[in-house]
PDB file of N, CA and C in Angstrom:
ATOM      1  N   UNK A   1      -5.897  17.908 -68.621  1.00  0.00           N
ATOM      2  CA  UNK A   1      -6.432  19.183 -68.200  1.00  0.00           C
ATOM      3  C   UNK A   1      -7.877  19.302 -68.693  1.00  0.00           C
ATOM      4  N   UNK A   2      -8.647  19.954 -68.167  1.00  0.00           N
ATOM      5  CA  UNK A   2     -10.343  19.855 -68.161  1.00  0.00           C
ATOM      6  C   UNK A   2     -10.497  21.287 -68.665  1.00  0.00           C
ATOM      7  N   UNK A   3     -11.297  21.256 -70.085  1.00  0.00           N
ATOM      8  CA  UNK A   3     -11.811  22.477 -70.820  1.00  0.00           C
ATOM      9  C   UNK A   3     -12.317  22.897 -70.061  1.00  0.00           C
ATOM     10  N   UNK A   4     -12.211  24.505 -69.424  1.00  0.00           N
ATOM     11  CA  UNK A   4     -12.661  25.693 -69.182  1.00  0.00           C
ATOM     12  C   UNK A   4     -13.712  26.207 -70.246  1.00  0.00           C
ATOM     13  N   UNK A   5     -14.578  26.495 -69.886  1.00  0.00           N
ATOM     14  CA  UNK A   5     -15.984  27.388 -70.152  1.00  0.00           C
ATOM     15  C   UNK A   5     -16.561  28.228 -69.799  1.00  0.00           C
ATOM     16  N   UNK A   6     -17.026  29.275 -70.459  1.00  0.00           N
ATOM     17  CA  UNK A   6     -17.967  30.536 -69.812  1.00  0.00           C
ATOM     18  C   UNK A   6     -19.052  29.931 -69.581  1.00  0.00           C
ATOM     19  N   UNK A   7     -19.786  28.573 -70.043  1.00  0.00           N
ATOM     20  CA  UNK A   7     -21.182  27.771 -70.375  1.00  0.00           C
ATOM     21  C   UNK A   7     -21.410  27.342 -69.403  1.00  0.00           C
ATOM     22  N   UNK A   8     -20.417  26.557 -68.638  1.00  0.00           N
ATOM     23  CA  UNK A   8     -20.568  26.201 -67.491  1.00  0.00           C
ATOM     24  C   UNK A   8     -21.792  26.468 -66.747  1.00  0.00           C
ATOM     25  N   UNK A   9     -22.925  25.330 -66.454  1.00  0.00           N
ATOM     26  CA  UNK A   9     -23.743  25.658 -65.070  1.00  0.00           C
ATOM     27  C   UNK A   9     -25.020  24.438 -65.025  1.00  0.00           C
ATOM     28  N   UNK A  10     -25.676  24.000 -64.094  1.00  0.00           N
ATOM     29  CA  UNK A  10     -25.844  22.876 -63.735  1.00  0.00           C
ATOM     30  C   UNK A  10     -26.889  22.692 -64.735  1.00  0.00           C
ATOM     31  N   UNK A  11     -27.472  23.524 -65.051  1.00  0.00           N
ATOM     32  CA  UNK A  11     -28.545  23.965 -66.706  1.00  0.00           C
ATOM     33  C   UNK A  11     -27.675  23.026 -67.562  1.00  0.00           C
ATOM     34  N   UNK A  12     -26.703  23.730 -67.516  1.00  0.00           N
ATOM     35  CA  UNK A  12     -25.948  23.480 -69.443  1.00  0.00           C
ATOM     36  C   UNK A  12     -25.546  21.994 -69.330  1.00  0.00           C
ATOM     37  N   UNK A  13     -24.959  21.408 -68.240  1.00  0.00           N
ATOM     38  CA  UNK A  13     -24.628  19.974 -68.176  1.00  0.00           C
ATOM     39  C   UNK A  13     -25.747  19.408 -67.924  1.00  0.00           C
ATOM     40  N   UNK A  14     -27.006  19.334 -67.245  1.00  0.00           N
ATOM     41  CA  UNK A  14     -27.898  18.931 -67.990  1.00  0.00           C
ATOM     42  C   UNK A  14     -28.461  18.537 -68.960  1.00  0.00           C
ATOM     43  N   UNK A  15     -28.508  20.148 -70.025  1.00  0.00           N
ATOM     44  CA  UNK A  15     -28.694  20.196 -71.376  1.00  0.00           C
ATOM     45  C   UNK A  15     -28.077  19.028 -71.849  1.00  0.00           C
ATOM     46  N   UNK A  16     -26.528  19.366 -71.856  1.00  0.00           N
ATOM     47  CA  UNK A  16     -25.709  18.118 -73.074  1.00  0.00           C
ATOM     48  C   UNK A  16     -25.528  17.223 -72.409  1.00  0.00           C
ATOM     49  N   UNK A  17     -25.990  16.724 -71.270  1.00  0.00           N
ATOM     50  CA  UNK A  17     -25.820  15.340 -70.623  1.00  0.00           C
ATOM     51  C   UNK A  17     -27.229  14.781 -71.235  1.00  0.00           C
ATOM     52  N   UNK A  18     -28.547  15.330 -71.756  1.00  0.00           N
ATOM     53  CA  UNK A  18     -29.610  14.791 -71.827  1.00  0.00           C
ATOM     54  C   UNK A  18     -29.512  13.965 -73.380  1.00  0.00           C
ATOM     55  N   UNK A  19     -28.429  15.522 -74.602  1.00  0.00           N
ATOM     56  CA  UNK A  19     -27.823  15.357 -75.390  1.00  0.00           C
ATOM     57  C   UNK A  19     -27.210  13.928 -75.967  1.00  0.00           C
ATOM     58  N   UNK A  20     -26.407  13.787 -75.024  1.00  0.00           N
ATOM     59  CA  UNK A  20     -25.656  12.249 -74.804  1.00  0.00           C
ATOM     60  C   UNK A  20     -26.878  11.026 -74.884  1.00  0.00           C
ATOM     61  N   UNK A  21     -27.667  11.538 -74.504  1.00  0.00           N
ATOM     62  CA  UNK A  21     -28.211   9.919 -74.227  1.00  0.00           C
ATOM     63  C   UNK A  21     -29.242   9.680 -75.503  1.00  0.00           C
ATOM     64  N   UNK A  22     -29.054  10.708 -76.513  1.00  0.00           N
ATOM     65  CA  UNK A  22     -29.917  10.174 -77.837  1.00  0.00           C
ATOM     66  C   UNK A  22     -29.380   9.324 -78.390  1.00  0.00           C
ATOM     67  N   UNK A  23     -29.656   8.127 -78.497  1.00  0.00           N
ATOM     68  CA  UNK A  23     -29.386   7.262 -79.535  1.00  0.00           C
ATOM     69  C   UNK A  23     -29.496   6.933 -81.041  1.00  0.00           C
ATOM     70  N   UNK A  24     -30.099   8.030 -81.889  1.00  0.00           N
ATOM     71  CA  UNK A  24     -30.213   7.778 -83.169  1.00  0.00           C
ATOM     72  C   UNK A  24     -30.650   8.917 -83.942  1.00  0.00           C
ATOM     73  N   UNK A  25     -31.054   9.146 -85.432  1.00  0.00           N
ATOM     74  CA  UNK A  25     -31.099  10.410 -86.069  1.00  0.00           C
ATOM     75  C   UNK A  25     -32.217  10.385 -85.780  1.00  0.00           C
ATOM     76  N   UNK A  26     -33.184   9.681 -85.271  1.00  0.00           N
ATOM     77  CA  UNK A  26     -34.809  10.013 -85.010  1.00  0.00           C
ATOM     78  C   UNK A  26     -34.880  11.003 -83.755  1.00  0.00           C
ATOM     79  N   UNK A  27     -34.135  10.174 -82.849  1.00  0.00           N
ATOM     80  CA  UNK A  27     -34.321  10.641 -81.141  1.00  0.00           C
ATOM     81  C   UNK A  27     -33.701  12.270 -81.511  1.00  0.00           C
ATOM     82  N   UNK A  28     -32.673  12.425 -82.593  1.00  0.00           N
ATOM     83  CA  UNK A  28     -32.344  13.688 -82.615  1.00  0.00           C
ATOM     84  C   UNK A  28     -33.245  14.638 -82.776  1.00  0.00           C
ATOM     85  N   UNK A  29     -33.984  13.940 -84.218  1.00  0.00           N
ATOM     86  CA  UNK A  29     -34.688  15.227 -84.876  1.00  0.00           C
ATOM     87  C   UNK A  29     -35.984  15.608 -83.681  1.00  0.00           C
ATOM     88  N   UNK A  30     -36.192  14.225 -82.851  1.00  0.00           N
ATOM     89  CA  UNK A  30     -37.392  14.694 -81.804  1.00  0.00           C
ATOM     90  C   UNK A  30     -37.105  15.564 -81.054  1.00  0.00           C
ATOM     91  N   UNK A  31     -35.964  15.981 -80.251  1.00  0.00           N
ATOM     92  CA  UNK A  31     -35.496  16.278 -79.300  1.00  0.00           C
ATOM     93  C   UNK A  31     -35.134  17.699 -79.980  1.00  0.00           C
ATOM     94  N   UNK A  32     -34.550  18.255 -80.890  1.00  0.00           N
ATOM     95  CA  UNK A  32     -34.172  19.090 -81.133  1.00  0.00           C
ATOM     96  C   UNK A  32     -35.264  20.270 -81.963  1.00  0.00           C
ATOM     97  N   UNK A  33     -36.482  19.336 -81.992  1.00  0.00           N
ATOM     98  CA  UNK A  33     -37.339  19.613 -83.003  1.00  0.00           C
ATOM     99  C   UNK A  33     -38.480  20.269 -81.710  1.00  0.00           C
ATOM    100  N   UNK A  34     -38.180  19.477 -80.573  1.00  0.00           N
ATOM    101  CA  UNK A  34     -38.977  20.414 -79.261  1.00  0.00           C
ATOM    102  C   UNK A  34     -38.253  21.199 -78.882  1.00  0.00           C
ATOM    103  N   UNK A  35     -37.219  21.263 -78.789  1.00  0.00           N
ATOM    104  CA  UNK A  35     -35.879  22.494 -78.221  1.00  0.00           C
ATOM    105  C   UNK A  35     -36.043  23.739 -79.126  1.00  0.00           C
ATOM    106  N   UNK A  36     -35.754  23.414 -80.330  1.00  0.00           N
ATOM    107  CA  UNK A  36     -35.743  24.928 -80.646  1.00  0.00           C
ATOM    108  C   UNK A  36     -36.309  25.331 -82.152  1.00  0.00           C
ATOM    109  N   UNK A  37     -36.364  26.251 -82.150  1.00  0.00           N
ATOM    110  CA  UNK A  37     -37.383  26.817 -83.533  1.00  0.00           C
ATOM    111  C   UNK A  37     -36.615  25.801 -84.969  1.00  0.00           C
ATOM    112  N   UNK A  38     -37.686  25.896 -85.536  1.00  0.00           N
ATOM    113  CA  UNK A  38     -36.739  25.164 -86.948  1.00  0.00           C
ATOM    114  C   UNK A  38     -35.937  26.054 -87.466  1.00  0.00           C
ATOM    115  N   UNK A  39     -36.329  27.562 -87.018  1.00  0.00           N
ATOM    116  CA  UNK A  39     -35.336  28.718 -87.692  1.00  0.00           C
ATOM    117  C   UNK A  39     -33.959  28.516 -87.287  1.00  0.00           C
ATOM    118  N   UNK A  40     -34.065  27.794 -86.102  1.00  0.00           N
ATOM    119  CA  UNK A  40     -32.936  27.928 -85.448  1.00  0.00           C
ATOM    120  C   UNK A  40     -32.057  26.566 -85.815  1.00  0.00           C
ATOM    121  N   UNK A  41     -32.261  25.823 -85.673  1.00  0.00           N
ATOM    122  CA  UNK A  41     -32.070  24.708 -86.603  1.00  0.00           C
ATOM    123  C   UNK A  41     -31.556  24.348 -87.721  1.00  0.00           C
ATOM    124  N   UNK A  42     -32.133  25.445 -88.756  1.00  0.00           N
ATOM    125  CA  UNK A  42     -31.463  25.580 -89.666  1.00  0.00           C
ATOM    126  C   UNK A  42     -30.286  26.573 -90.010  1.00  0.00           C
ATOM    127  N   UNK A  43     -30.347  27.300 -89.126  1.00  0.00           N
ATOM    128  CA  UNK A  43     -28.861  28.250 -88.685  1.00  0.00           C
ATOM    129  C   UNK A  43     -27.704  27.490 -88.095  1.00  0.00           C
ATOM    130  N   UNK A  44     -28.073  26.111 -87.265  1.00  0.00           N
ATOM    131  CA  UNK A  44     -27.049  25.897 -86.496  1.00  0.00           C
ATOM    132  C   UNK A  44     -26.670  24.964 -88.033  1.00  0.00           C
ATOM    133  N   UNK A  45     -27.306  23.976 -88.739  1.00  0.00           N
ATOM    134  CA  UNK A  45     -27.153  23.000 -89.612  1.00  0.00           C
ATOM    135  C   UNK A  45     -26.252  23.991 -90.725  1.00  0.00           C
ATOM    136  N   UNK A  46     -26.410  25.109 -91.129  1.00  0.00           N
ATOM    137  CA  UNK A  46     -25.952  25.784 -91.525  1.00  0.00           C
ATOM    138  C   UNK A  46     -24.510  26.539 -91.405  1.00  0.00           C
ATOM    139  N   UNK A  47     -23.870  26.862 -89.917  1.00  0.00           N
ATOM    140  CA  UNK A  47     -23.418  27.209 -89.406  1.00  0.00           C
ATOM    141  C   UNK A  47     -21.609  25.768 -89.257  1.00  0.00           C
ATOM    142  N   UNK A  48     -22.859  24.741 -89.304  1.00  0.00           N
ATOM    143  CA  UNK A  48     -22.059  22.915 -89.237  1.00  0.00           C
ATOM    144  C   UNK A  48     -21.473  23.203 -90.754  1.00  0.00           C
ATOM    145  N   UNK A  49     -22.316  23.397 -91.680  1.00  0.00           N
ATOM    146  CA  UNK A  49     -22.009  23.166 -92.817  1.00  0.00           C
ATOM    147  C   UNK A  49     -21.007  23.957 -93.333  1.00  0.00           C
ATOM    148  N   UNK A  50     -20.703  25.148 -92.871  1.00  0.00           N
ATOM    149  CA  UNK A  50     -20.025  26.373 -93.615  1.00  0.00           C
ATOM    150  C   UNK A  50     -18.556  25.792 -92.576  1.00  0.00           C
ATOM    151  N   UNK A  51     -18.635  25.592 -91.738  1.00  0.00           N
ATOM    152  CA  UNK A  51     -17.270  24.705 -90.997  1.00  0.00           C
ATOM    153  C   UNK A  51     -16.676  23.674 -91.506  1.00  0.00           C
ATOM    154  N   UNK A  52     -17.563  23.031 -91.909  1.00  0.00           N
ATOM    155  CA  UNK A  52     -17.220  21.765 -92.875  1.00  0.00           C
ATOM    156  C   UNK A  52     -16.145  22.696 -94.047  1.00  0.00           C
ATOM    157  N   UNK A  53     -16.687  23.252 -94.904  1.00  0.00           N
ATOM    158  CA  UNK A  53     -16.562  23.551 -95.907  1.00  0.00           C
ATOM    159  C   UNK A  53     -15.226  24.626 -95.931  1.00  0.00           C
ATOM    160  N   UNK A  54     -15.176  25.128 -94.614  1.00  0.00           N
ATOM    161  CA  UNK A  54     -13.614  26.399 -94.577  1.00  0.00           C
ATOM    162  C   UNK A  54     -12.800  25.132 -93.826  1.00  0.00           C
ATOM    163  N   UNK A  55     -13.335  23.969 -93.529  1.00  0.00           N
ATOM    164  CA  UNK A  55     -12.198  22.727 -93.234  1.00  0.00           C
ATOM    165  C   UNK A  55     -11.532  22.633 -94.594  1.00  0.00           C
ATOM    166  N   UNK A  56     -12.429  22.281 -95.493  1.00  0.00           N
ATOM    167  CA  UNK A  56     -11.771  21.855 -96.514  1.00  0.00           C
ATOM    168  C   UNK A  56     -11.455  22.932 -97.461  1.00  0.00           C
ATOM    169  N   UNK A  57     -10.983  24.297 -96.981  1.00  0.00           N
ATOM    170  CA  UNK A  57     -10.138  25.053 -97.130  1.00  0.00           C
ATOM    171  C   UNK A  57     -11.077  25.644 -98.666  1.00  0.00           C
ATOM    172  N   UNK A  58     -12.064  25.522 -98.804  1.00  0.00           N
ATOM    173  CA  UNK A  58     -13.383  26.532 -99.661  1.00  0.00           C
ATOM    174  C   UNK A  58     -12.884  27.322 -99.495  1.00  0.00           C
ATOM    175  N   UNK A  59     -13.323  28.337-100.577  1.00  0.00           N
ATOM    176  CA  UNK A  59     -13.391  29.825-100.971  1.00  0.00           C
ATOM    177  C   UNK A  59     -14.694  30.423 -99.603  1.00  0.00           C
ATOM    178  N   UNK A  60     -14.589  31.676 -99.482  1.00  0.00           N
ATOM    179  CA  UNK A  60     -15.957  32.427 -99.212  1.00  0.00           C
ATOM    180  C   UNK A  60     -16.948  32.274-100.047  1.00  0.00           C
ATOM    181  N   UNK A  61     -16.314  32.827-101.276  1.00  0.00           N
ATOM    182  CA  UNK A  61     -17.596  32.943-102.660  1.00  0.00           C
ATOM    183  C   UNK A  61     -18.311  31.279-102.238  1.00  0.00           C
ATOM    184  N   UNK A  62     -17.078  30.022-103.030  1.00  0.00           N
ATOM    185  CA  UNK A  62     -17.658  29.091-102.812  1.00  0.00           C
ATOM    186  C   UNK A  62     -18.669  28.635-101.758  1.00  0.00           C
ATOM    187  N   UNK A  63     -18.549  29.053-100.782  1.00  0.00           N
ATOM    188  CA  UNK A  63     -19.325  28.535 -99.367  1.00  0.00           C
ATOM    189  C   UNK A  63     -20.557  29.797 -99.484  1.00  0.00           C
ATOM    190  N   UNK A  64     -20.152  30.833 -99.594  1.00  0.00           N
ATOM    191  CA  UNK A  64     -21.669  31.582 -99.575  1.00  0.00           C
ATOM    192  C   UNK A  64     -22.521  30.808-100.990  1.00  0.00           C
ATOM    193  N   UNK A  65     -21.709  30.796-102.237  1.00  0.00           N
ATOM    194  CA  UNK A  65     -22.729  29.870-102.897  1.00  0.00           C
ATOM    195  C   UNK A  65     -23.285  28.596-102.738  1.00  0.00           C
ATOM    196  N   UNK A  66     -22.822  27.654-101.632  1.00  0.00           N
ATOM    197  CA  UNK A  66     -23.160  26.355-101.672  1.00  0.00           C
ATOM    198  C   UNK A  66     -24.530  26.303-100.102  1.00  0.00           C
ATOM    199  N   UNK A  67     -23.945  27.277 -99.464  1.00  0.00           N
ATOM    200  CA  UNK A  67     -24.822  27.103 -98.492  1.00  0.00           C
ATOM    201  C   UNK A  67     -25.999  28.456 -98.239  1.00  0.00           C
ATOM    202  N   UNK A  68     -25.858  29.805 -98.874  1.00  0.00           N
ATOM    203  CA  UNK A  68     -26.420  30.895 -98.524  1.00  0.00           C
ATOM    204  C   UNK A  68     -25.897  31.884 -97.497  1.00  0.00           C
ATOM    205  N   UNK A  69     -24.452  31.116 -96.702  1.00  0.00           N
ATOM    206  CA  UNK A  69     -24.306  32.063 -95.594  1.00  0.00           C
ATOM    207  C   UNK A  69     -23.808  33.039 -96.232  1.00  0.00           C
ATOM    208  N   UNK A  70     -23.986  34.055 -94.602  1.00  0.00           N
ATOM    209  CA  UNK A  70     -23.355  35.570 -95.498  1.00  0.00           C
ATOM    210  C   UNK A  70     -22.197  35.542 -95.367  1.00  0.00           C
ATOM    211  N   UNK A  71     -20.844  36.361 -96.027  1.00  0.00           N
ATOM    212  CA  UNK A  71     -20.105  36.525 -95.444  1.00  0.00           C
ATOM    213  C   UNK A  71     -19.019  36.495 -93.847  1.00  0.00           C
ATOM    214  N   UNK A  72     -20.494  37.592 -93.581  1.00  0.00           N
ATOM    215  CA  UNK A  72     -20.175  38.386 -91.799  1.00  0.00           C
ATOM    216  C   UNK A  72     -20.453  36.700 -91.170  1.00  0.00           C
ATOM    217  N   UNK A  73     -21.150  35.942 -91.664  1.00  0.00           N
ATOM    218  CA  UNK A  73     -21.551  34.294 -90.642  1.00  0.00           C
ATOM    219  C   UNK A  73     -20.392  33.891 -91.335  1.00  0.00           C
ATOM    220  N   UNK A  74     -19.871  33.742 -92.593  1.00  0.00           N
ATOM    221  CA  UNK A  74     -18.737  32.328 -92.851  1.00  0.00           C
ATOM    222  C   UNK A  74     -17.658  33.197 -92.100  1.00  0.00           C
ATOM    223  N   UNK A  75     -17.099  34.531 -91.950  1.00  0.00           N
ATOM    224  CA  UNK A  75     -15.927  34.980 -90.855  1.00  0.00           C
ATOM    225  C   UNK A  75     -15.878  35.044 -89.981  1.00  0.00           C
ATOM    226  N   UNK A  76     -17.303  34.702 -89.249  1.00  0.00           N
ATOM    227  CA  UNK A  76     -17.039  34.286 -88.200  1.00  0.00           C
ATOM    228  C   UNK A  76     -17.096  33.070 -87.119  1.00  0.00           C
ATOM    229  N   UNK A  77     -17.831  31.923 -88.492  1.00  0.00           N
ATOM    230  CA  UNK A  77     -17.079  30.815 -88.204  1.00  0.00           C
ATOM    231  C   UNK A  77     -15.589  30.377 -88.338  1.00  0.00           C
ATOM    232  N   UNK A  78     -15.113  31.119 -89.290  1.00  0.00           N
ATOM    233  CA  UNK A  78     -13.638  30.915 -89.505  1.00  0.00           C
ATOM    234  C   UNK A  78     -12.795  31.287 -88.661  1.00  0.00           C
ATOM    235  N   UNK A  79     -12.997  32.594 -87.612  1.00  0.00           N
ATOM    236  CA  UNK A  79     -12.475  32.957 -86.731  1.00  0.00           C
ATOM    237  C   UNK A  79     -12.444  31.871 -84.995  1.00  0.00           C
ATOM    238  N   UNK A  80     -13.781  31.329 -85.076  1.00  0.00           N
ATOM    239  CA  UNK A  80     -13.825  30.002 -84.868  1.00  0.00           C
ATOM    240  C   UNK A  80     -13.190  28.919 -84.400  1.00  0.00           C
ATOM    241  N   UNK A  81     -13.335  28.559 -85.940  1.00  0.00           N
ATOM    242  CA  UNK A  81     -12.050  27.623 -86.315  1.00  0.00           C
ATOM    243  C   UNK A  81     -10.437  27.999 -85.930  1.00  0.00           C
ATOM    244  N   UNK A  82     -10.542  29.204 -85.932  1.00  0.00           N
ATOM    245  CA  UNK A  82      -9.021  29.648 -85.441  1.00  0.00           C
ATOM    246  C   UNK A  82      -8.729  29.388 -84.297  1.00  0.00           C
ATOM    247  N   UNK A  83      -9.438  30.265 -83.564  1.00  0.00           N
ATOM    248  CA  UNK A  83      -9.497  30.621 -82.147  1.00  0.00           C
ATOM    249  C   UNK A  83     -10.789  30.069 -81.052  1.00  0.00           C
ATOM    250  N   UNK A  84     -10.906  29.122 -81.655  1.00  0.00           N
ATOM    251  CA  UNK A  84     -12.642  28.678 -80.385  1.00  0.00           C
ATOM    252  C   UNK A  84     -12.087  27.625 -80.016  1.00  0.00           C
ATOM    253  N   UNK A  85     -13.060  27.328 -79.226  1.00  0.00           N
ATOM    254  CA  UNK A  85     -12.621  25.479 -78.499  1.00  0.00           C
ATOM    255  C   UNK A  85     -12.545  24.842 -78.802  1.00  0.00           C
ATOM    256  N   UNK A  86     -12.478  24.254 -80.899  1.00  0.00           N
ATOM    257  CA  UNK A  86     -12.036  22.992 -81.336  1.00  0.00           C
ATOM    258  C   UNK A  86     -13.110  22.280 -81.617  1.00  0.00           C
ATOM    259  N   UNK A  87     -14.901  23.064 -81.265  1.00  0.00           N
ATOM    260  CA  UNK A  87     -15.745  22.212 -81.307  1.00  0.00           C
ATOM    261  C   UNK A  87     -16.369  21.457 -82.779  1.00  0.00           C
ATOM    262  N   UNK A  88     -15.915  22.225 -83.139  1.00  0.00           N
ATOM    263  CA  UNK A  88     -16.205  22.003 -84.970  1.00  0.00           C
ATOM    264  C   UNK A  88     -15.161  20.720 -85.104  1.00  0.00           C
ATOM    265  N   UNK A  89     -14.192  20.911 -84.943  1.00  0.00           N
ATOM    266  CA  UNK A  89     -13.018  19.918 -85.628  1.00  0.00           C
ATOM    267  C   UNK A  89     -12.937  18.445 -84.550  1.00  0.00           C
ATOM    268  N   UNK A  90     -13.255  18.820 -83.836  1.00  0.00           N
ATOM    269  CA  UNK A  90     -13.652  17.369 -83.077  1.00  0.00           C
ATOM    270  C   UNK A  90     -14.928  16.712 -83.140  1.00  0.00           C
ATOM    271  N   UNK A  91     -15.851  17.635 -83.754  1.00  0.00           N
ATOM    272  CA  UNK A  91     -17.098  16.332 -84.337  1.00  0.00           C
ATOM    273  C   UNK A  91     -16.997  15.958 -85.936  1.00  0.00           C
ATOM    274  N   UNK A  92     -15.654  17.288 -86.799  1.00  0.00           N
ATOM    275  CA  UNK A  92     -15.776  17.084 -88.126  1.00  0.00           C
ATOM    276  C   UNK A  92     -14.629  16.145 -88.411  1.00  0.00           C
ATOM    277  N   UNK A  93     -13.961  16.615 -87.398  1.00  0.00           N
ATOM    278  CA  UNK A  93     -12.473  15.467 -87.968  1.00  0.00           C
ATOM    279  C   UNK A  93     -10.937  16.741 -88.245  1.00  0.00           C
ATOM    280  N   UNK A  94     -10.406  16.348 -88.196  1.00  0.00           N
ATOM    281  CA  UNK A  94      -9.132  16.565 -88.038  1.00  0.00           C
ATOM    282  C   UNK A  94      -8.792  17.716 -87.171  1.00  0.00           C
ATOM    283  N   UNK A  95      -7.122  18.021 -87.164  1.00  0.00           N
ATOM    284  CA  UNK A  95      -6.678  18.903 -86.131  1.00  0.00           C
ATOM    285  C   UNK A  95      -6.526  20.102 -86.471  1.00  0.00           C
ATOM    286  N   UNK A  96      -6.577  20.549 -85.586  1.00  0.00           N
ATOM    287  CA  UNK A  96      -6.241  22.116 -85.391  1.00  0.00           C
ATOM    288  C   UNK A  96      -4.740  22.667 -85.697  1.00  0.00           C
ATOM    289  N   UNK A  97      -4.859  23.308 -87.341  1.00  0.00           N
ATOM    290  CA  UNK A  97      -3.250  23.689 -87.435  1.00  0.00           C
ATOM    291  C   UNK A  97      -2.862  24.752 -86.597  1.00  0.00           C
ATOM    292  N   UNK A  98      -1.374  24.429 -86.284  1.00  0.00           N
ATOM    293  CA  UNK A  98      -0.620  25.100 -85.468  1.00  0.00           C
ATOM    294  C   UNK A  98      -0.249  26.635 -86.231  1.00  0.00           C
TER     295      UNK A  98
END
Protein backbone atom coordinates (compact mmCIF):
# COMPACT_ATOMS: atom_id res chain seq x y z
CA UNK A 1 0.00 0.00 0.00
CA UNK A 2 1.44 3.55 -1.02
CA UNK A 3 1.76 6.34 1.85
CA UNK A 4 -0.91 8.89 1.53
CA UNK A 5 0.06 12.59 1.98
CA UNK A 6 -1.32 16.04 2.36
CA UNK A 7 2.48 17.01 0.64
CA UNK A 8 1.74 15.54 -2.26
CA UNK A 9 2.40 17.74 -5.58
CA UNK A 10 4.66 17.77 -8.55
CA UNK A 11 6.80 20.65 -6.45
CA UNK A 12 7.30 18.31 -3.48
CA UNK A 13 8.41 15.16 -5.59
CA UNK A 14 10.65 17.18 -7.25
CA UNK A 15 11.95 18.63 -4.10
CA UNK A 16 12.81 15.03 -2.56
CA UNK A 17 13.49 13.43 -5.83
CA UNK A 18 16.38 16.19 -6.27
CA UNK A 19 16.99 15.15 -2.43
CA UNK A 20 17.76 11.56 -3.52
CA UNK A 21 20.33 12.23 -5.81
CA UNK A 22 22.89 13.83 -3.19
CA UNK A 23 25.54 11.72 -2.79
CA UNK A 24 27.51 12.76 0.24
CA UNK A 25 27.66 15.08 3.52
CA UNK A 26 29.20 17.82 1.25
CA UNK A 27 26.49 17.72 -1.62
CA UNK A 28 24.18 17.95 1.55
CA UNK A 29 25.47 20.80 3.35
CA UNK A 30 25.55 22.61 -0.36
CA UNK A 31 22.19 21.96 -1.21
CA UNK A 32 20.56 22.59 1.95
CA UNK A 33 22.75 25.49 2.72
CA UNK A 34 21.03 27.21 -0.65
CA UNK A 35 17.51 25.92 0.34
CA UNK A 36 17.04 27.29 3.46
CA UNK A 37 18.07 29.78 6.16
CA UNK A 38 20.70 28.35 8.58
CA UNK A 39 17.94 29.33 11.15
CA UNK A 40 16.12 26.88 9.69
CA UNK A 41 18.53 24.31 9.61
CA UNK A 42 19.24 24.39 12.78
CA UNK A 43 15.60 23.84 13.90
CA UNK A 44 15.17 20.95 11.65
CA UNK A 45 18.87 19.39 13.05
CA UNK A 46 17.37 20.10 16.23
CA UNK A 47 14.01 18.85 15.84
CA UNK A 48 16.22 15.22 14.35
CA UNK A 49 17.91 15.39 17.51
CA UNK A 50 15.14 15.70 20.17
CA UNK A 51 13.55 12.44 18.14
CA UNK A 52 16.55 10.70 18.53
CA UNK A 53 16.59 11.28 22.06
CA UNK A 54 12.47 10.55 23.08
CA UNK A 55 13.60 7.22 20.87
CA UNK A 56 15.73 6.42 23.43
CA UNK A 57 13.03 7.00 25.81
CA UNK A 58 14.95 10.54 27.52
CA UNK A 59 13.36 12.52 30.01
CA UNK A 60 11.90 16.09 28.76
CA UNK A 61 14.17 17.78 31.38
CA UNK A 62 16.95 15.56 29.88
CA UNK A 63 16.34 16.52 26.18
CA UNK A 64 15.49 20.21 26.87
CA UNK A 65 18.95 20.12 28.63
CA UNK A 66 20.95 18.37 25.99
CA UNK A 67 19.57 20.09 23.06
CA UNK A 68 17.75 23.62 24.15
CA UNK A 69 14.36 22.55 22.83
CA UNK A 70 11.41 23.85 24.52
CA UNK A 71 9.12 21.78 25.93
CA UNK A 72 5.95 22.87 23.58
CA UNK A 73 8.84 21.54 20.45
CA UNK A 74 9.98 18.15 22.42
CA UNK A 75 5.71 17.41 22.74
CA UNK A 76 5.34 17.85 19.84
CA UNK A 77 7.76 15.84 18.38
CA UNK A 78 6.68 13.14 20.64
CA UNK A 79 3.23 13.35 19.52
CA UNK A 80 4.96 12.67 16.26
CA UNK A 81 6.49 9.86 17.08
CA UNK A 82 3.14 8.59 18.16
CA UNK A 83 0.96 9.48 15.62
CA UNK A 84 2.92 10.84 12.29
CA UNK A 85 4.13 8.90 9.36
CA UNK A 86 7.06 7.02 10.92
CA UNK A 87 9.41 9.55 9.37
CA UNK A 88 11.72 9.87 12.25
CA UNK A 89 11.94 6.08 12.97
CA UNK A 90 12.67 5.04 9.54
CA UNK A 91 15.75 7.24 9.06
CA UNK A 92 16.57 6.68 13.01
CA UNK A 93 15.98 3.06 13.28
CA UNK A 94 13.61 1.01 14.88
CA UNK A 95 9.78 0.37 15.03
CA UNK A 96 6.95 1.90 15.88
CA UNK A 97 5.47 0.45 19.24
CA UNK A 98 2.16 -0.88 19.02
Amino acid sequence: MAFETKLKSDETDELFNSMLTLESLEDCYRFFEDLCTVKEIHAMAQRFEVAKLLIEKKTYSEIESATGASTATISRINRTLQYGADGYRRVIGGKKEE
